[in-house]
N, C-alpha and C. Protein backbone atom coordinates (compact mmCIF):
# COMPACT_ATOMS: atom_id res chain seq x y z
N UNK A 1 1.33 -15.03 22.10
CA UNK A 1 0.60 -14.16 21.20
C UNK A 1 1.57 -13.48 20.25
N UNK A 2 1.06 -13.62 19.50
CA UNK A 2 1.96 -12.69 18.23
C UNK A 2 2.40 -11.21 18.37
N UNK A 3 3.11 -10.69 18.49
CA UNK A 3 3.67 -9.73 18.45
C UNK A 3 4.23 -9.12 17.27
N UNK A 4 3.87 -7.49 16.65
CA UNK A 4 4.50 -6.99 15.34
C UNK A 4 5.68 -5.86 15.96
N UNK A 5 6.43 -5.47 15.05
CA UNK A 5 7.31 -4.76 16.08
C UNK A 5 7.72 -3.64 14.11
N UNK A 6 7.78 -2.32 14.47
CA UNK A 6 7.84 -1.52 13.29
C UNK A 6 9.58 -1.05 13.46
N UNK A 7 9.64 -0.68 12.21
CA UNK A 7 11.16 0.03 12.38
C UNK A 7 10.92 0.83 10.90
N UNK A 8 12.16 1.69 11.25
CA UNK A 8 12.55 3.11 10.17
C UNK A 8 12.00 3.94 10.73
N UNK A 9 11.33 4.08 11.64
CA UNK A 9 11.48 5.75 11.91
C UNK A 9 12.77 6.61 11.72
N UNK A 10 12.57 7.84 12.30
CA UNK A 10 13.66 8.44 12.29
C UNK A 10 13.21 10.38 11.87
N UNK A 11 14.14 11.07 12.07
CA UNK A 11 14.37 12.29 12.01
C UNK A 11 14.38 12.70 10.48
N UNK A 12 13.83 13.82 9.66
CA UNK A 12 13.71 13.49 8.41
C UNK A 12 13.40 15.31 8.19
N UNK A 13 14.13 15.83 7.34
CA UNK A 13 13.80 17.21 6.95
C UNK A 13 12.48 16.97 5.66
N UNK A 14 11.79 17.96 6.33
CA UNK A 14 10.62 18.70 4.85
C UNK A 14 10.95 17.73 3.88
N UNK A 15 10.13 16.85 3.11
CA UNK A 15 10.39 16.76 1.04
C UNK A 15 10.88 16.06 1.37
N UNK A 16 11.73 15.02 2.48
CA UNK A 16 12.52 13.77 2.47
C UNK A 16 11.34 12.77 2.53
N UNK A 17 12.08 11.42 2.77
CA UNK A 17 11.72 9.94 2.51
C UNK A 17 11.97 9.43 3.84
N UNK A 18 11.11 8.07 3.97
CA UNK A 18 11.03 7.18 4.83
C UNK A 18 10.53 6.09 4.67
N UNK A 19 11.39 5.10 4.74
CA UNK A 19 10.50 3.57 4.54
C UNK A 19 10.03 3.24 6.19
N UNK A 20 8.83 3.09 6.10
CA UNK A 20 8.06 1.82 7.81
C UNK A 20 8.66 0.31 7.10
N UNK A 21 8.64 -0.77 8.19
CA UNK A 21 8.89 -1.58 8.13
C UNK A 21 7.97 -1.86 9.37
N UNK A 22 7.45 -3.17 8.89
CA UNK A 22 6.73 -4.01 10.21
C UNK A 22 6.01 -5.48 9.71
N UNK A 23 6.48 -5.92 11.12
CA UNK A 23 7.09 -7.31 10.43
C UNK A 23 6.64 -8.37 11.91
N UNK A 24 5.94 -9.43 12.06
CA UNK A 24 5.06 -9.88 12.94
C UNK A 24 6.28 -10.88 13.66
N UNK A 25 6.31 -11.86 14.82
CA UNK A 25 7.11 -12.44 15.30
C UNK A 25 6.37 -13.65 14.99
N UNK A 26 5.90 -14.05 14.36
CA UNK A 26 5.33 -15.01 13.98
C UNK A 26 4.86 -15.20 12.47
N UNK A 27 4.98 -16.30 11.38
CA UNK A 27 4.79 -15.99 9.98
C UNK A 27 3.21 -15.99 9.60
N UNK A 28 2.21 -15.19 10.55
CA UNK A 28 0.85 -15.16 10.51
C UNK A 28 0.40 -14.18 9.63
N UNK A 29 1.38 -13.32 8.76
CA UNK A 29 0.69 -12.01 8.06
C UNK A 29 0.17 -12.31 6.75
N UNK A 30 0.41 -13.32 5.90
CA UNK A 30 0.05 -13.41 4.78
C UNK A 30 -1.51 -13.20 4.37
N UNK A 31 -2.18 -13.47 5.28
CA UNK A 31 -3.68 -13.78 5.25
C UNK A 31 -4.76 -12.36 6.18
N UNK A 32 -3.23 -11.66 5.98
CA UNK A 32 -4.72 -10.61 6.88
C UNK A 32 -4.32 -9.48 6.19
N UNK A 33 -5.59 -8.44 5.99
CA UNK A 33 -4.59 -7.13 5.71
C UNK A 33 -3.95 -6.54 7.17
N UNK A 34 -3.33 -5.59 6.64
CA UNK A 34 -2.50 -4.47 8.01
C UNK A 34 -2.92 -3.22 7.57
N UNK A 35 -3.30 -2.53 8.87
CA UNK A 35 -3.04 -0.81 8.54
C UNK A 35 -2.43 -0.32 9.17
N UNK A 36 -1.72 0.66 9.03
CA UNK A 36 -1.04 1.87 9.46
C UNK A 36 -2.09 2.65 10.39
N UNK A 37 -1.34 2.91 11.12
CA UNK A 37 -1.98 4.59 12.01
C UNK A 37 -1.30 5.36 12.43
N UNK A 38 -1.35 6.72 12.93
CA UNK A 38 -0.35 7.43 13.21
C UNK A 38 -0.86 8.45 14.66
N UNK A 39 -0.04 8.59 15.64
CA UNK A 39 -0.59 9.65 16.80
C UNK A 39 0.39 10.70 17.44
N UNK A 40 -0.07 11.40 17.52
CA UNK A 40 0.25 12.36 18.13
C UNK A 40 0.22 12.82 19.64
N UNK A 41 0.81 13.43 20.36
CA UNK A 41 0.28 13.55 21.76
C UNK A 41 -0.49 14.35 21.99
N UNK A 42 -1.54 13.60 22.81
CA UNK A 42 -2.92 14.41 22.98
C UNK A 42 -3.68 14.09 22.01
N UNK A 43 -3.41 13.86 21.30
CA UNK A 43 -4.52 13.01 20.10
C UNK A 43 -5.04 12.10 19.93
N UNK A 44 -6.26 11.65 19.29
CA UNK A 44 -6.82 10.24 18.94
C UNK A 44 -5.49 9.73 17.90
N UNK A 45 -5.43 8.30 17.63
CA UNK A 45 -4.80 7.21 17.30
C UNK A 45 -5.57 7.46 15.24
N UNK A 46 -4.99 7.83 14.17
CA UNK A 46 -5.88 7.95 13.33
C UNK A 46 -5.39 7.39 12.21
N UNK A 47 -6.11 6.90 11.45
CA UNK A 47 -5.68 5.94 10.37
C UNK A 47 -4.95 6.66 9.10
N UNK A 48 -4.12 5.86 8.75
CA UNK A 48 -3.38 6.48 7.45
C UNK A 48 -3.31 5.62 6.24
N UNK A 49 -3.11 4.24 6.16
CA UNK A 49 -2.85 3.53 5.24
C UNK A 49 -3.66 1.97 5.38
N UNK A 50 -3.83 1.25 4.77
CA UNK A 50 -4.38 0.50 4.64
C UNK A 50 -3.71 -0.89 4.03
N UNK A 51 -4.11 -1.81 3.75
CA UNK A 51 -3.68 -2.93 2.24
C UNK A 51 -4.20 -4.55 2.47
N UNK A 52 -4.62 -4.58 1.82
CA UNK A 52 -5.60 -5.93 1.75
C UNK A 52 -4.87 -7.09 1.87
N UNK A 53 -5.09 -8.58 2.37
CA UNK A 53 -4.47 -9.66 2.23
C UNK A 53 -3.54 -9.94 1.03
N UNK A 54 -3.42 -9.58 -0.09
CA UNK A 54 -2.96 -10.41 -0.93
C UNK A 54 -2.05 -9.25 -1.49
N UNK A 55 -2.48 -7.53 -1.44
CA UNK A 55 -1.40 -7.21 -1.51
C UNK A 55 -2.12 -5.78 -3.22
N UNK A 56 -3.15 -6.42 -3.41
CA UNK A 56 -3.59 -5.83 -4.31
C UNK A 56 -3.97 -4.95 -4.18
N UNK A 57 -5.02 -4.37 -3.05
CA UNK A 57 -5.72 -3.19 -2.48
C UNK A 57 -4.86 -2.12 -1.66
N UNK A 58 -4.98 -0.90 -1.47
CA UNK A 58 -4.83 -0.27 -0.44
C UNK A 58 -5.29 0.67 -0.50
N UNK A 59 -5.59 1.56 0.56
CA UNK A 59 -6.32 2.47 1.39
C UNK A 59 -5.52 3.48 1.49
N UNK A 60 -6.18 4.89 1.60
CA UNK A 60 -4.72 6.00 2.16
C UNK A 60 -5.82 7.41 3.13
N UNK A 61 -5.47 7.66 3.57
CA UNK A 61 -6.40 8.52 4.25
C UNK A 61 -6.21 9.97 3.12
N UNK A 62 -6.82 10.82 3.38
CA UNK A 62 -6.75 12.07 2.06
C UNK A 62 -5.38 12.42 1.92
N UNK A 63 -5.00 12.98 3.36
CA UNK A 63 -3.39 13.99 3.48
C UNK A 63 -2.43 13.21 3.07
N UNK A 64 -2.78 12.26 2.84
CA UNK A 64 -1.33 11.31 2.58
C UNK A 64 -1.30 10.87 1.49
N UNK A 65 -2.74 10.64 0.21
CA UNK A 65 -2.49 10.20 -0.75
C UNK A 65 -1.65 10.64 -1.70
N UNK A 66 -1.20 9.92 -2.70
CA UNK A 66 -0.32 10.28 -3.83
C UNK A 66 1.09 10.69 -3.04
N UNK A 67 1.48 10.71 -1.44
CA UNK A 67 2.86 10.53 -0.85
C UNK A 67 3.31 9.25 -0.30
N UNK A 68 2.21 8.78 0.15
CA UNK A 68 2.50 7.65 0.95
C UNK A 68 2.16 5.71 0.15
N UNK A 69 3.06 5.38 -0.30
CA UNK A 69 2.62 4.14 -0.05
C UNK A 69 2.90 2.31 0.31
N UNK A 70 1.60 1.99 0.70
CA UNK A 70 1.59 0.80 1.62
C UNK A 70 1.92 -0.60 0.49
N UNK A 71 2.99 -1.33 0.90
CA UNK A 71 3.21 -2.41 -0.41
C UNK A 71 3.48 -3.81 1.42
N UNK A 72 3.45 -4.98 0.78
CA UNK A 72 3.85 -6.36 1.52
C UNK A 72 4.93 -7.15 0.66
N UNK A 73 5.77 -7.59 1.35
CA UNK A 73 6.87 -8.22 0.74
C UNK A 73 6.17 -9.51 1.59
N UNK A 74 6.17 -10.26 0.69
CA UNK A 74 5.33 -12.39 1.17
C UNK A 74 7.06 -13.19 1.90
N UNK A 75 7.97 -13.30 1.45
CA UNK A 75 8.94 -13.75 1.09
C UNK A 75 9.81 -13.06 2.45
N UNK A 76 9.44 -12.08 2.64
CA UNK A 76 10.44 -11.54 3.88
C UNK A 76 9.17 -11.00 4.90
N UNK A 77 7.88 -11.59 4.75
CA UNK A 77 6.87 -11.36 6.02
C UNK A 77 6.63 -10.07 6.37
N UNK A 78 6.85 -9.24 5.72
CA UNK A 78 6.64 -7.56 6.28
C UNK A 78 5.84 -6.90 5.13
N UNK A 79 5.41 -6.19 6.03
CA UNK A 79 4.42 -4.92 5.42
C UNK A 79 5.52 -3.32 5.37
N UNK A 80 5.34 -3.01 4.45
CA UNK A 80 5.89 -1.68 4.29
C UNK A 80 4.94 -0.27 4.41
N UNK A 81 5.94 0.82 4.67
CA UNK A 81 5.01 2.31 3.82
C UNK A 81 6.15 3.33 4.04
N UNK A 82 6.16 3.37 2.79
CA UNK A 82 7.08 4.51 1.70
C UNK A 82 6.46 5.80 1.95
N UNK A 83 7.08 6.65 2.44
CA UNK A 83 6.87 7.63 2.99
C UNK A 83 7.90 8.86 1.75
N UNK A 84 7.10 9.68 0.92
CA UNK A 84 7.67 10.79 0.06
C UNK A 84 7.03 12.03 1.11
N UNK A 85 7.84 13.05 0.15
CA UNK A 85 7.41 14.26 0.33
C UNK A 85 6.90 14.32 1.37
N UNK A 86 7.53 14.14 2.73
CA UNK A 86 6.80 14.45 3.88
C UNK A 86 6.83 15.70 4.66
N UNK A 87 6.30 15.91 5.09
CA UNK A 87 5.97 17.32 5.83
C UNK A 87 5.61 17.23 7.29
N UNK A 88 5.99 18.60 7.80
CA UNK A 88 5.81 18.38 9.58
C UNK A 88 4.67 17.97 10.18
N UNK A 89 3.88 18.07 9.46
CA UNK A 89 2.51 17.57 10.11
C UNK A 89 2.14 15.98 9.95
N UNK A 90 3.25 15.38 9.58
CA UNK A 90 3.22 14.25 9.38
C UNK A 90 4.14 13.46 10.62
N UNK A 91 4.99 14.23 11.26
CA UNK A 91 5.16 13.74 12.94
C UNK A 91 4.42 13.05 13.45
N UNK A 92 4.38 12.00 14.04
CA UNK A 92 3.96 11.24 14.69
C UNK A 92 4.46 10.32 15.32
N UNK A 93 4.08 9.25 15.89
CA UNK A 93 4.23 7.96 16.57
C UNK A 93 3.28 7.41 15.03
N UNK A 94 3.98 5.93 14.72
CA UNK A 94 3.66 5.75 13.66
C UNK A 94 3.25 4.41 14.14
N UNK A 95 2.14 3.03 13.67
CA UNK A 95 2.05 1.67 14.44
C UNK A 95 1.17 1.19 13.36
N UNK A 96 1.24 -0.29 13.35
CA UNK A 96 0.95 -1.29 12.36
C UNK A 96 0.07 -1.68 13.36
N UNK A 97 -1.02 -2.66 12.58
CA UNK A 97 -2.03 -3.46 13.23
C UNK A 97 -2.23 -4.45 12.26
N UNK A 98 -2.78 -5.56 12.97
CA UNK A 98 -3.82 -6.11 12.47
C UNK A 98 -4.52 -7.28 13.17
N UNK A 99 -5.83 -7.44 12.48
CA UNK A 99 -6.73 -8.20 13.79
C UNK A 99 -6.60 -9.35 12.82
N UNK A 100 -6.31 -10.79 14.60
CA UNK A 100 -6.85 -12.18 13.96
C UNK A 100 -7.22 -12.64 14.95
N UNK A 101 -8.29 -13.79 14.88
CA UNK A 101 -8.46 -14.50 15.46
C UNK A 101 -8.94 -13.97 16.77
N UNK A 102 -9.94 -12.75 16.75
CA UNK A 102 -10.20 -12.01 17.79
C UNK A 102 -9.27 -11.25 18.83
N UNK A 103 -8.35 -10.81 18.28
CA UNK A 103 -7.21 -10.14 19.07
C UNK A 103 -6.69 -8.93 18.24
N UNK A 104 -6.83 -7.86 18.88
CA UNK A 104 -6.16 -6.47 17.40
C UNK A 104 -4.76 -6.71 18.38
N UNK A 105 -4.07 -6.52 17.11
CA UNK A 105 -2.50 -6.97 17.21
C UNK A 105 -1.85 -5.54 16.73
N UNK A 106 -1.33 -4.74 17.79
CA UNK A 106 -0.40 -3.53 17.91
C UNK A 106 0.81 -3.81 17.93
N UNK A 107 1.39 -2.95 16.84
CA UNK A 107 3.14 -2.92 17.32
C UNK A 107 3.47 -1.80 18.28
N UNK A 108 4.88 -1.31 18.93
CA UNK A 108 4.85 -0.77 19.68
C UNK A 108 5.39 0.82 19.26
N UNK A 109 5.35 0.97 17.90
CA UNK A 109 5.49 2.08 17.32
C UNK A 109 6.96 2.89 17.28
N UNK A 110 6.74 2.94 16.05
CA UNK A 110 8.04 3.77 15.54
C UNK A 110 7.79 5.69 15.52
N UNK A 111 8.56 6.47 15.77
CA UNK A 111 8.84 7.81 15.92
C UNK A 111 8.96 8.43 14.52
N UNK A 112 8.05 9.12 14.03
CA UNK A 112 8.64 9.86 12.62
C UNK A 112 8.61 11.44 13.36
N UNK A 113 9.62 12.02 12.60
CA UNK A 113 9.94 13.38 12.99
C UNK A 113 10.35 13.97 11.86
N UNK A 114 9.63 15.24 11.18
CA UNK A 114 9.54 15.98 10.57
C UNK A 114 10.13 17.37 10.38
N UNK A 115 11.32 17.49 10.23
CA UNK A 115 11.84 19.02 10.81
C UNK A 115 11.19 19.97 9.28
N UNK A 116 11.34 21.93 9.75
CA UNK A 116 10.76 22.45 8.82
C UNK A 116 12.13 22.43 7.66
């Protein structure tokens, strides 16, 4: 089974940057979209970003629009999200998905950390 696996997390003061990276073990992503989600402990699992198969569309949940965004590189198999101006409430456990072929396909999540 396919497996996605994310990277770039990391520790990040107020107003800094962060690129996600996530990127499938298999070259199956071209044809599906991916979204982002993000959790917290003790929290539901909640959506943040979005982006359609081909690369044209994307989605952003409110708090994040106009900071965050979701792009696909075809050529190097990964999905991105550009992370600006972030803020502490943007901590989370961060994870890529996407469903094929009747299977939702989780990565095992990257750590963003937000200091004030």
């Amino acid at each position: 089974q396919v497996q996605l696996k994310e990277s770039g997390g990391g520790l990040v003061q107020a107003g800094g940057s962060l690129r996600l990276s996530c990127a499938p073990s298999e070259p199956t992503f071209s044809n599906y979209s991916v979204t982002w989600y993000r959790q917290t402990p003790g929290a539901e699992r909640e959506f943040v970003a979005a982006i359609n198969w081909n690369g044209d569309r994307s989605y952003y949940e409110d708090n994040v629009k106009g900071r965050f965004t979701a792009s696909r590189d075809y050529a190097k198999n990964t999905v991105y999200l550009q992370m600006n101006s972030l803020k502490p409430e943007d901590t989370a456990v961060y994870y890529c998905y996407f469903y094929t072929s009747g299977y939702d396909i989780w990565g095992q999540g990257t750590q963003v950390t937000v200091s004030e």
